[in-house]
Protein backbone atom coordinates (compact mmCIF):
# COMPACT_ATOMS: atom_id res chain seq x y z
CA UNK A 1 212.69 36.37 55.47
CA UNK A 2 210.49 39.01 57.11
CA UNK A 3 211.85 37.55 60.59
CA UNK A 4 215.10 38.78 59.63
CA UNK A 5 214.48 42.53 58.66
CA UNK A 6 214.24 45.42 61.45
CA UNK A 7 211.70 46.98 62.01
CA UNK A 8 212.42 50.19 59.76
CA UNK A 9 212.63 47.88 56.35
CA UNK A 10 209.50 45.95 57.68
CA UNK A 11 207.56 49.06 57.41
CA UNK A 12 209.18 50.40 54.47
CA UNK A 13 208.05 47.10 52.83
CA UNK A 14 204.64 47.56 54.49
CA UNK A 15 204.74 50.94 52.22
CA UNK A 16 205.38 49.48 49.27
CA UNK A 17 202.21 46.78 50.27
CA UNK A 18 199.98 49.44 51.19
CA UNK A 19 200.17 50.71 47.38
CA UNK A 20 199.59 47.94 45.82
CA UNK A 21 196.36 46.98 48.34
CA UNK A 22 195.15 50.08 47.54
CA UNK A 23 194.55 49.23 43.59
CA UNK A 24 192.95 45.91 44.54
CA UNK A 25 189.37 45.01 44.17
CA UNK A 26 186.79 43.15 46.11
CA UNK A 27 186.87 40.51 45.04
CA UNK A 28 190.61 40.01 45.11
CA UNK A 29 191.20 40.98 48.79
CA UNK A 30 187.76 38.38 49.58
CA UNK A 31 189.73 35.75 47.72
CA UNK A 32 192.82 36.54 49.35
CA UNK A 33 190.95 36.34 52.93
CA UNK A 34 189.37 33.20 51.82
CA UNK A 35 192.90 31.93 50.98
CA UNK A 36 193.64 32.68 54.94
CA UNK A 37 190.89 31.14 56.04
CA UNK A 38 191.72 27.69 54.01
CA UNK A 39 195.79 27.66 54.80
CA UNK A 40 194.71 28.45 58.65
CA UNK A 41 192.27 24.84 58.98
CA UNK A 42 195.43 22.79 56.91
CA UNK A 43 197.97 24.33 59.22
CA UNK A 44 195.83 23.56 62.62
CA UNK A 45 198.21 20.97 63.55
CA UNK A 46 201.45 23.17 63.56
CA UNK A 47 199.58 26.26 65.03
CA UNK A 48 198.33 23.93 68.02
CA UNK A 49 201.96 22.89 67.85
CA UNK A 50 203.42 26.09 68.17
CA UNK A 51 200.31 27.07 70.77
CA UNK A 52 201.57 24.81 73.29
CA UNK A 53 204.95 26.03 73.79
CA UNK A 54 203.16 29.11 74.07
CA UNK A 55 201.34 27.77 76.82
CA UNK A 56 203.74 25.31 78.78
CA UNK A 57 205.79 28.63 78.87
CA UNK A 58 202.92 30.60 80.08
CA UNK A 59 202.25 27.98 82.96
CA UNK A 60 205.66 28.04 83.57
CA UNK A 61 206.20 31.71 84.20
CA UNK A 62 203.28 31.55 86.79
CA UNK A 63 200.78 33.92 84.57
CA UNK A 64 197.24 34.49 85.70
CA UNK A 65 194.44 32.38 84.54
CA UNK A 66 193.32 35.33 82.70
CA UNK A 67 196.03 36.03 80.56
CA UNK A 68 195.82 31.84 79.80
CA UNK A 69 192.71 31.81 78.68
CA UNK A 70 193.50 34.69 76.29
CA UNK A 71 196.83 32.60 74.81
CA UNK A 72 194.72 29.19 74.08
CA UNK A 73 194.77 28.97 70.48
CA UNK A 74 193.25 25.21 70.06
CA UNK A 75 191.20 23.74 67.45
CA UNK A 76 188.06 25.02 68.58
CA UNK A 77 189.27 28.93 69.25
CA UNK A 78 191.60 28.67 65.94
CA UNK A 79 188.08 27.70 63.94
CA UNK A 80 186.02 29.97 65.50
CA UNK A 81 188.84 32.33 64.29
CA UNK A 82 188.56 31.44 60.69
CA UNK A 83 185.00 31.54 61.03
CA UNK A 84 185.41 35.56 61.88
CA UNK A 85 187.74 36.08 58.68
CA UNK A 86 185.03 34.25 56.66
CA UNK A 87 182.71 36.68 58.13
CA UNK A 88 184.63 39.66 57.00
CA UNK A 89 184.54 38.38 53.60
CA UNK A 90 180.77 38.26 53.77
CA UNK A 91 180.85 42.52 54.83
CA UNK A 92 180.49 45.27 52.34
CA UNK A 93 183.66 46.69 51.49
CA UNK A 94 183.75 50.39 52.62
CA UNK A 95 186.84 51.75 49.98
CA UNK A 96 185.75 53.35 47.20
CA UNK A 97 182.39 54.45 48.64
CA UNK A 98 181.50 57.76 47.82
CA UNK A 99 179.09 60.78 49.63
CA UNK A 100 177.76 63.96 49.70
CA UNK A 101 178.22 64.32 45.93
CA UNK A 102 176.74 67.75 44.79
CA UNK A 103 176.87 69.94 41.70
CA UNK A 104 178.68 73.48 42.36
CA UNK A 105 177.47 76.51 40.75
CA UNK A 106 180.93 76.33 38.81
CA UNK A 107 179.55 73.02 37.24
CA UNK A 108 182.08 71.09 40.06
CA UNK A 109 181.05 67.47 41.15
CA UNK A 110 182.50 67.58 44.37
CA UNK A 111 182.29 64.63 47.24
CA UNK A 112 183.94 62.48 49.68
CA UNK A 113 185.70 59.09 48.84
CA UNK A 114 186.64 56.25 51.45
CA UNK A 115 190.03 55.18 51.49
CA UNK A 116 192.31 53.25 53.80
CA UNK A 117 194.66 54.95 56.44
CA UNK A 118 197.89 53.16 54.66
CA UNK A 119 199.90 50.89 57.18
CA UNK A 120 198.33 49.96 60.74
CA UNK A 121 200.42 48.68 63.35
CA UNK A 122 199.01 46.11 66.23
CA UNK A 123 200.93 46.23 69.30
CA UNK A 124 199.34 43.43 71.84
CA UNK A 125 199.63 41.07 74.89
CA UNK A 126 198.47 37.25 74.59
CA UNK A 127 195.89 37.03 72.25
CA UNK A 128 197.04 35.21 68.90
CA UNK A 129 193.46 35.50 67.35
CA UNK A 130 194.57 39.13 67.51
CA UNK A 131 197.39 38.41 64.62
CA UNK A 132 194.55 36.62 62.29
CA UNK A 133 191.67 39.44 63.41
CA UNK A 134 193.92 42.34 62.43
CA UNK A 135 195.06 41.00 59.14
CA UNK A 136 191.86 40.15 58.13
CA UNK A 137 190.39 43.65 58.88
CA UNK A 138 193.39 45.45 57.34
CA UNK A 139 193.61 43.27 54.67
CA UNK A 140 190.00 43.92 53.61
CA UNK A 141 189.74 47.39 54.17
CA UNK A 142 192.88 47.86 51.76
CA UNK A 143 195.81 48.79 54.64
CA UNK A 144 198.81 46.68 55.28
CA UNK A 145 199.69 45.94 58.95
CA UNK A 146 202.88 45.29 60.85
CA UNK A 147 201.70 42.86 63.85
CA UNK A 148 203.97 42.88 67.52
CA UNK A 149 202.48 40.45 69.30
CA UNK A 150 203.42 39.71 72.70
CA UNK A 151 206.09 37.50 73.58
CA UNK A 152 203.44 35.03 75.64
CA UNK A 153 202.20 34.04 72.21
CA UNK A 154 205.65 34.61 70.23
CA UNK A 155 205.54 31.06 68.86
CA UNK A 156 201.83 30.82 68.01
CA UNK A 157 202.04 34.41 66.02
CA UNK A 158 205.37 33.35 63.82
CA UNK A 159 203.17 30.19 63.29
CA UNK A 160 200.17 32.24 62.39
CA UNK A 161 202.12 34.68 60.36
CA UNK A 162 203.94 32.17 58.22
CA UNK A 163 200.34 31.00 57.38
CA UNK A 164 199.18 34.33 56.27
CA UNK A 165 201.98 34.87 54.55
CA UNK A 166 201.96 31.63 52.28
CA UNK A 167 197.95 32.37 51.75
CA UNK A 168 198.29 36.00 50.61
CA UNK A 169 201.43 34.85 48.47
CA UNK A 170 199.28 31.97 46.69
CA UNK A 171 196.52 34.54 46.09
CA UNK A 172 198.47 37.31 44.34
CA UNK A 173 198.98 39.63 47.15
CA UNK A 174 201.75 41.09 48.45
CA UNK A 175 203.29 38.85 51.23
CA UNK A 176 204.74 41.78 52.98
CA UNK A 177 200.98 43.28 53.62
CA UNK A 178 200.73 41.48 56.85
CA UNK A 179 203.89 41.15 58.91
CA UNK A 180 204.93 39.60 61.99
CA UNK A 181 207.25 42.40 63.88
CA UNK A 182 209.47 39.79 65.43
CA UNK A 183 211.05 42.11 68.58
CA UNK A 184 209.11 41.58 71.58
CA UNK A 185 211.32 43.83 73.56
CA UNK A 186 209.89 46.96 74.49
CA UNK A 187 212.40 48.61 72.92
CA UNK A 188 211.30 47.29 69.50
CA UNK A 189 208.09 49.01 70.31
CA UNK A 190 209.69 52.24 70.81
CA UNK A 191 210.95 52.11 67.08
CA UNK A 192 207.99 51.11 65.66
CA UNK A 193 206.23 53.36 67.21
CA UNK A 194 209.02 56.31 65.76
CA UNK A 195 208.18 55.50 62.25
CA UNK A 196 206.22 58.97 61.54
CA UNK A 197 205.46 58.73 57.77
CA UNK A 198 205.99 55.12 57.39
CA UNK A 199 203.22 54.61 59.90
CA UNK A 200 199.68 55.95 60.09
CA UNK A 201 197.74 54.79 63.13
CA UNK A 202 199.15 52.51 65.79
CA UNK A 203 196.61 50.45 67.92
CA UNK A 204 197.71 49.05 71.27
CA UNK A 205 195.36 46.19 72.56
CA UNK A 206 196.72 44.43 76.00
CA UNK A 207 197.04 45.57 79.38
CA UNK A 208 196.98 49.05 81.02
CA UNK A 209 200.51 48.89 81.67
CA UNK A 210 201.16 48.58 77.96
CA UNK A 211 198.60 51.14 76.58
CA UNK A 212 199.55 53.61 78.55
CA UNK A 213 203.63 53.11 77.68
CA UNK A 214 202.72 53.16 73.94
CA UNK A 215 200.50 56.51 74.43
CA UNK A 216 203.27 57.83 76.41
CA UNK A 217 206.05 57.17 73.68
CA UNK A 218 204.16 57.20 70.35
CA UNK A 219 205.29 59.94 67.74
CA UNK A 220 202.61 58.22 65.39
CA UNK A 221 198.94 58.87 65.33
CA UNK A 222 197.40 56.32 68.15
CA UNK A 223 193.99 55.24 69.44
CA UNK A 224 193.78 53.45 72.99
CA UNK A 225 191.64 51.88 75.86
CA UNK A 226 193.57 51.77 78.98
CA UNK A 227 191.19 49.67 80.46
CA UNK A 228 187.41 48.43 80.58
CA UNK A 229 185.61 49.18 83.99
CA UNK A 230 182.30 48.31 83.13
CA UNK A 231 179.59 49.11 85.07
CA UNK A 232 175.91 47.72 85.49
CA UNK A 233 172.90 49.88 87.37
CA UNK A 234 170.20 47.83 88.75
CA UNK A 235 166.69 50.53 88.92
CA UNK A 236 164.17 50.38 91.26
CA UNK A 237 162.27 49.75 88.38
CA UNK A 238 164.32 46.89 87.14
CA UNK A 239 162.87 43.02 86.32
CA UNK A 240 165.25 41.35 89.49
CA UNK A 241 165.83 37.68 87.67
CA UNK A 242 166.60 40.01 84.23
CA UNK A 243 168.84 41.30 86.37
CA UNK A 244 170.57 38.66 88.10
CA UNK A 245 170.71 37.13 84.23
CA UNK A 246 172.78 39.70 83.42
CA UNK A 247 175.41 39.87 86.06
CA UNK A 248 175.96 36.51 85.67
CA UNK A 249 176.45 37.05 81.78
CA UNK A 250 178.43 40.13 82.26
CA UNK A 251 180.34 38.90 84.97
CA UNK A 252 180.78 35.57 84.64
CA UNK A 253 181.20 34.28 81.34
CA UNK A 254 184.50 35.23 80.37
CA UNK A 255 186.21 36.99 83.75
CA UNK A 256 189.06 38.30 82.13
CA UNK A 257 188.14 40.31 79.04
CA UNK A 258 187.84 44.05 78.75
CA UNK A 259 183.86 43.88 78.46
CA UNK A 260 183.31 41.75 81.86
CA UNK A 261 180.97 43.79 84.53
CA UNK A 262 183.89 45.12 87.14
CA UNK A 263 181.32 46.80 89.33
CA UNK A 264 177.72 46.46 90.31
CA UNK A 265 175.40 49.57 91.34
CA UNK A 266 172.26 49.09 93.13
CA UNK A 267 169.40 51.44 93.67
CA UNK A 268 168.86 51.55 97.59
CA UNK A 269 164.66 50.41 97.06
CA UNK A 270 165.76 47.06 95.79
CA UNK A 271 168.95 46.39 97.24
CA UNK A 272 167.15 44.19 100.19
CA UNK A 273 165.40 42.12 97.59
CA UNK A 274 168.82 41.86 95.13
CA UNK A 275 170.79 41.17 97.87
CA UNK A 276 169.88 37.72 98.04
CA UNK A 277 169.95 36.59 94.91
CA UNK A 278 173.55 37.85 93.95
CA UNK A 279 174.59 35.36 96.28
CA UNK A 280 173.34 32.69 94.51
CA UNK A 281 176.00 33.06 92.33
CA UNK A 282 178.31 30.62 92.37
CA UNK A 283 182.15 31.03 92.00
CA UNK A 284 181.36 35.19 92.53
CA UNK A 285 183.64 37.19 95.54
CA UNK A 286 182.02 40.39 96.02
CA UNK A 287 183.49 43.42 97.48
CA UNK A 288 180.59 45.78 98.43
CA UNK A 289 180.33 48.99 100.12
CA UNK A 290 179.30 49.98 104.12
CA UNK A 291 175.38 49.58 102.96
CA UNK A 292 175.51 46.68 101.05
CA UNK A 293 178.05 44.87 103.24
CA UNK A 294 174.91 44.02 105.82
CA UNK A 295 172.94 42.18 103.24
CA UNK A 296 175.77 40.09 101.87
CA UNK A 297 176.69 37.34 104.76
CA UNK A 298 179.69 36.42 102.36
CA UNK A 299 181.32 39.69 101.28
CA UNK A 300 184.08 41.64 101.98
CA UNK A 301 184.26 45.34 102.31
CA UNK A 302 185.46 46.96 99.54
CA UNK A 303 187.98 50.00 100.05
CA UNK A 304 187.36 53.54 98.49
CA UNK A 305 190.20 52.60 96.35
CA UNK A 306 188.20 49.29 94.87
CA UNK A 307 186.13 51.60 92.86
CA UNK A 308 187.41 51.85 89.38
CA UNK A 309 189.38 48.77 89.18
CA UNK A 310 189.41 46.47 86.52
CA UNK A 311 189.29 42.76 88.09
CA UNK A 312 189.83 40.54 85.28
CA UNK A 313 188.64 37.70 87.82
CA UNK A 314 185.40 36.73 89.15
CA UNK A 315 185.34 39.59 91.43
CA UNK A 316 182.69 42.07 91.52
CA UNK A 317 182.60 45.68 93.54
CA UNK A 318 179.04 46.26 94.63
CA UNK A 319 177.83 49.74 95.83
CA UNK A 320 174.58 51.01 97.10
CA UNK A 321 173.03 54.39 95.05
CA UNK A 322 170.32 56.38 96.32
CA UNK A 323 168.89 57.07 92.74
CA UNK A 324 169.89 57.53 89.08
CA UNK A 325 171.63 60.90 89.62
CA UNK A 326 173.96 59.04 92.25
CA UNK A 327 174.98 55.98 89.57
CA UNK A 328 175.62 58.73 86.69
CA UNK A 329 177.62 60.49 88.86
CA UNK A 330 180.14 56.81 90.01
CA UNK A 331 179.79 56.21 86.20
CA UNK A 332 181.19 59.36 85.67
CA UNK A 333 184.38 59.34 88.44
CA UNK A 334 185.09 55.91 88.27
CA UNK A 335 183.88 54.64 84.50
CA UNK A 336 186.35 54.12 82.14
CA UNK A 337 184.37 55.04 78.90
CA UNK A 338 183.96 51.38 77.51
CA UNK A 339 181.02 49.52 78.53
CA UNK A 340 178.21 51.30 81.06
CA UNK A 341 174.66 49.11 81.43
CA UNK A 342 171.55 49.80 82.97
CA UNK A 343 168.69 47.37 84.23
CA UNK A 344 165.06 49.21 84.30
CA UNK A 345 161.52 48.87 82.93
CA UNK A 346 161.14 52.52 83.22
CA UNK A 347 161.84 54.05 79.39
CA UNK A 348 162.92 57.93 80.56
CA UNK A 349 165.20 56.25 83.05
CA UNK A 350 166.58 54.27 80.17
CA UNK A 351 166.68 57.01 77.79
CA UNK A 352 168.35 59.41 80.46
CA UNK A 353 171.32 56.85 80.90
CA UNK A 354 171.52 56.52 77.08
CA UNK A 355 171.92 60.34 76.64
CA UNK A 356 174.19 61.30 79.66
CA UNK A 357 176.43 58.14 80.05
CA UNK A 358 179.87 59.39 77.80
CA UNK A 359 181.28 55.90 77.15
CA UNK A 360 181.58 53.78 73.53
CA UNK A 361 178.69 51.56 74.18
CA UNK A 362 175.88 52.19 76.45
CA UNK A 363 173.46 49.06 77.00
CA UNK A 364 169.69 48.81 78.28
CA UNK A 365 168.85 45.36 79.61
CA UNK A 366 171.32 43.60 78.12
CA UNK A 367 174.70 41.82 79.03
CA UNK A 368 177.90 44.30 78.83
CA UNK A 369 179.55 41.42 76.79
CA UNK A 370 177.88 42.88 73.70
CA UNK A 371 180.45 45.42 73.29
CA UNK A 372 182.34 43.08 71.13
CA UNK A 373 182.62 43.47 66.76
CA UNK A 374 181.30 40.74 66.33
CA UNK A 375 178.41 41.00 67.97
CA UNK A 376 177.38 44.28 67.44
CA UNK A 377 177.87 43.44 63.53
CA UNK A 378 181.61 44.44 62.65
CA UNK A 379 183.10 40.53 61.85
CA UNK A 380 186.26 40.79 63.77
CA UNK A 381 187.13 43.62 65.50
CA UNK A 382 191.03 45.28 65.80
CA UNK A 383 190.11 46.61 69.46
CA UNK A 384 188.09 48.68 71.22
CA UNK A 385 188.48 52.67 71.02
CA UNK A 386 187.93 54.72 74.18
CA UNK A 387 189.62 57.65 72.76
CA UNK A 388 187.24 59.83 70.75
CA UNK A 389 189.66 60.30 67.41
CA UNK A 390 189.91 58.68 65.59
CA UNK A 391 187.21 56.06 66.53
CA UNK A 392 184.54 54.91 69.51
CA UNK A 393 183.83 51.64 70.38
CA UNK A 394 184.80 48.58 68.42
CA UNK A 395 186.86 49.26 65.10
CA UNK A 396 185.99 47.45 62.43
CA UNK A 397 186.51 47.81 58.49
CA UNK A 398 185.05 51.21 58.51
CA UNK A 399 187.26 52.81 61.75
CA UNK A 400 190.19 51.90 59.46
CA UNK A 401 189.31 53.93 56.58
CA UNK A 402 189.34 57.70 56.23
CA UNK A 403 188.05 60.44 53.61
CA UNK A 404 189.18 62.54 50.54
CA UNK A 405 187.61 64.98 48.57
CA UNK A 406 186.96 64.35 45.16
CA UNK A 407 186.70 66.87 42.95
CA UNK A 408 185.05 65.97 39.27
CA UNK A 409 185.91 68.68 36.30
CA UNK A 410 185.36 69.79 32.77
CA UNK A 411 187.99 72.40 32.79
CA UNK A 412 187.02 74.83 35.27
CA UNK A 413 190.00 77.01 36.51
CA UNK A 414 189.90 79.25 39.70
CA UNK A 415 189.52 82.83 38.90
């Protein structure tokens, strides 16, 4: 039925959700998630279904092994997915929460109270664990959430959705809390993204062509990452197999996501000694600058435009620095204020990059993959902020909440 509204009635419907989530306890929106979670594992065989048209499509139309990977929705990625709602069930809920409570000299009990932002709209590429992620989040943190998924995974989300749908039904939620936006025109994402008052934050998670078109357009609130250049520093002070660890993590593991190492910076004292071992790495092109180029037999040079772009493929930029100063300063120009890691045993050196690097996560001696919800303790994330309002970093249940003031009486008037 949902399939068959537009998208204004969609989000008037979401409205109408949103105020009835808002009423709801803890324990009904963690039975309503669990409810998910159990319709999800009995539907795996008609959301694989509905995954492979996805991606016979996707083969068909010639897209990149990254966006692929990011499609598969298979047994094993469609239970790690319910694994990630169960999590969220398992996190404190942050509505309702109060702070800074203090007594007035009037006799006033004054505060702040979380509450949820109202209706949340997901605009994506690929991705259908995005559609279960999202709903799970919103769902627990009390907001109702119109969900435009790409149209690479259009038959895996209206699976997916018709899922969530049945569960929250069968649990005594609203159905219309979590809806599938069918339109995967772009000009359906211009409407949604007109609704002012209907909708109160819209996040875009895909590609930097569509981020920047729905920042661009958007007459709603929005929060955005264009894109995740993430950058590793290897010290002269730094542990060299740590190091070579932690490219291959960073780099390697999963190409094609937004927290994959784009571009490697070497201090000039070690470079002679690193050089070496990054070739050891197999499956790894490189693309590294005039200084490096002579101690990498199987590199190519890497033009002054190379800096600051975001691969998505086992490509890596590598540059020479003469000292920390010099890798602030790339990180700075070129950084795209997601990820930014540095290798060292030396603690100022550390602490220096901690303070002075502006991006959402800053890492010491560990992968850049880490900038992820889940592992930095959020359950499943809705995206990754780079914009400083209304959140930075990861968003989980608390980056979809806001604040009122409460005001406790006893019959005090203003004089």
């Amino acid at each position: 039925m949902q399939q068959q509204m537009g998208v204004r009635d969609q989000a008037l419907s979401a409205r109408g959700a949103a105020r009835r989530l808002r009423g709801l306890s803890r324990a009904h929106k963690d039975a309503a998630l669990g409810s998910i979670a159990t319709e999800l594992l009995e539907a795996e065989a008609a959301i694989s279904e509905a995954n492979q048209k996805d991606l016979q499509a996707a083969h068909a139309a010639g897209l990149s092994p990254a966006m692929i990977d990011r499609l598969e929705m298979g047994p094993k990625a469609l239970r790690a997915t319910v694994e990630g709602v169960r999590y969220v069930m398992t996190l404190p809920d942050p509505v309702g929460s109060r702070r800074e409570m203090q007594r007035l000299q009037n006799g006033l009990l004054v505060g702040r109270e979380r509450i949820p932002l109202g209706v949340i709209a997901m605009i994506y590429e690929s991705r259908p664990n995005v559609t279960v992620d999202a709903a799970a989040l919103c769902l627990k943190s009390g907001n109702a959430c119109l969900l435009r998924g790409g149209k690479e995974a259009f038959h895996t989300n209206i699976a997916l959705g018709r899922v969530i749908e049945r569960a929250l039904s069968l649990a005594g939620v609203p159905s219309s809390a979590v809806q599938i936006v069918p339109a995967t025109d772009r000009a359906g994402i211009g409407e949604l993204l007109s609704l002012t008052g209907l909708i109160d934050l819209a996040i875009p998670r895909g590609g930097e062509g569509l981020i920047r078109y729905v920042h661009e357009v958007a007459r709603v609130p929005t929060v955005e990452h264009f894109k995740g250049v993430c950058h590793l520093y290897v010290d002269e002070d730094a542990d060299l197999d740590l190091a070579l660890r932690l490219v291959e993590n960073s780099k390697l593991q999963r190409p094609g996501v937004c927290n994959a190492l784009e571009c490697l910076l070497v201090h000039r004292d070690i470079a002679p000694r690193f050089a070496p071992l990054l070739e050891t790495l197999p499956g790894l092109e490189l693309r590294a600058c005039a200084r490096m180029l002579p101690m990498l037999g199987a590199a190519s040079p890497a033009g002054l435009d190379e800096w600051g772009v975001e691969y998505l493929a086992p490509v890596l930029g590598v540059k020479m620095v003469d000292d920390l100063e010099s890798a602030l300063d790339h990180v700075s120009e070129y950084g795209s204020n997601h990820t930014e890691a540095i290798c060292t045993r030396n603690y100022e050196r550390a602490e220096r990059w901690v303070r002075e690097v502006d991006a959402s996560c800053v890492v010491v001696n560990a992968s850049t993959r880490f900038n992820d919800g889940g592992q930095l303790g959020l359950g499943a994330e809705i995206g990754i902020s780079t914009s400083k309002l209304h959140a930075y970093g990861p968003m989980g249940l608390e980056s979809l909440t806001t604040e009122k003031w409460v005001v406790l009486g006893s019959g005090q008037v203003r004089a």
